[in-house]
Protein backbone atom coordinates (compact mmCIF):
# COMPACT_ATOMS: atom_id res chain seq x y z
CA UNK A 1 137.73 61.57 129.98
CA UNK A 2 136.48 64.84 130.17
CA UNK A 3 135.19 66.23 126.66
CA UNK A 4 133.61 70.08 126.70
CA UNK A 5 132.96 73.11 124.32
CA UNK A 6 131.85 76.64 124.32
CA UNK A 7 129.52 78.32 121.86
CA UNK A 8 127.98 81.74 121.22
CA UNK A 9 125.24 82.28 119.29
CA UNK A 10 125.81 85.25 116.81
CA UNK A 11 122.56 86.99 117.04
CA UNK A 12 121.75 87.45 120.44
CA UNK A 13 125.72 87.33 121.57
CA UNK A 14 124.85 84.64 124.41
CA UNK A 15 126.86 81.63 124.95
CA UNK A 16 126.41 77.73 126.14
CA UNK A 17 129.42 75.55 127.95
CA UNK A 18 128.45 71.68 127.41
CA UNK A 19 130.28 68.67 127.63
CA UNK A 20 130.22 65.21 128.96
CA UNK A 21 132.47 62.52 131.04
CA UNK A 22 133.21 59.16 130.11
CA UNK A 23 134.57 56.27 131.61
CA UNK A 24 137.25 54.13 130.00
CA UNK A 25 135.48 52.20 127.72
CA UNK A 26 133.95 55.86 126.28
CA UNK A 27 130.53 55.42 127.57
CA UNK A 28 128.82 58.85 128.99
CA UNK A 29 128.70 58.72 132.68
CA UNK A 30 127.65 62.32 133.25
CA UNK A 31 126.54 65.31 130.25
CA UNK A 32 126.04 68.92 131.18
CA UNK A 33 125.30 71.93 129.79
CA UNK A 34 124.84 75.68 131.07
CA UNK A 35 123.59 78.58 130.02
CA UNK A 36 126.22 81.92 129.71
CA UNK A 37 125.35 85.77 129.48
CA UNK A 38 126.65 87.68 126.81
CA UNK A 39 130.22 87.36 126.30
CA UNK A 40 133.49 86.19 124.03
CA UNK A 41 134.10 83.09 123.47
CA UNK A 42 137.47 82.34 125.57
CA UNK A 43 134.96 82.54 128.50
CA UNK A 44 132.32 79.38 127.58
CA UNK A 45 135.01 77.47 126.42
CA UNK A 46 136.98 77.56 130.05
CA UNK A 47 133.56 77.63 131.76
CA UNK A 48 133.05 74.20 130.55
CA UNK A 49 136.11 73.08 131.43
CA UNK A 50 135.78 74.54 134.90
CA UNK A 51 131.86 72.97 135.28
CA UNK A 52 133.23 69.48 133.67
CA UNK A 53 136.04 69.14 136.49
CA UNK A 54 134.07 70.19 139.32
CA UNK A 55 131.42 67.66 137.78
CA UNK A 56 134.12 65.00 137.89
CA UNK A 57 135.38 65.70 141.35
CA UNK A 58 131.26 66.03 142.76
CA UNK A 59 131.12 62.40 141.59
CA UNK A 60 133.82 60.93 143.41
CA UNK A 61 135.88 60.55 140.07
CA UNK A 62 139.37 60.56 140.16
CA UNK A 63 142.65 59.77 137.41
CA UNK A 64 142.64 56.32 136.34
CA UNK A 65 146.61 55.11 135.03
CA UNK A 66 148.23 57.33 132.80
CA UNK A 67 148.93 61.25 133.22
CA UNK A 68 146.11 64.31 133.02
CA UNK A 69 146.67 67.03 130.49
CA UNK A 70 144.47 70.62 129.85
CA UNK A 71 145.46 72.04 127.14
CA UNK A 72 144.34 75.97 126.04
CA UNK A 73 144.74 77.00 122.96
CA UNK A 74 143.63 80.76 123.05
């Protein structure tokens, strides 16, 4: 499972993308975070989606059973 998040910090306007991936029993196989220039927020939220699946596919991960979803909410 892929879990991420964007934040900005209000008084100097720039932003983080973090998150982690887990295996199936929820254990943290791989965490990152990155740093963002100034911006709104829609942009480090979808950057850490973005860094979390190309994190995923660097490691050779790949969909276990079930079905994938992304979901936006903007």
């Amino acid at each position: 499972a892929l879990n991420s998040d964007g934040s900005i910090y209000p008084d100097s306007g720039h932003a983080t993308a973090s998150g982690l991936i887990r295996d199936h029993t929820g254990s943290c196989l791989a965490p990152f975070t990155i740093n963002l220039e100034i911006c709104s927020i829609t942009r480090p939220e979808l950057r850490g989606d973005l860094e979390g699946l190309q994190l995923a596919w660097e490691l050779g991960l790949s969909q276990g059973p079930g079905s994938a979803r992304l979901s936006v909410r903007y």
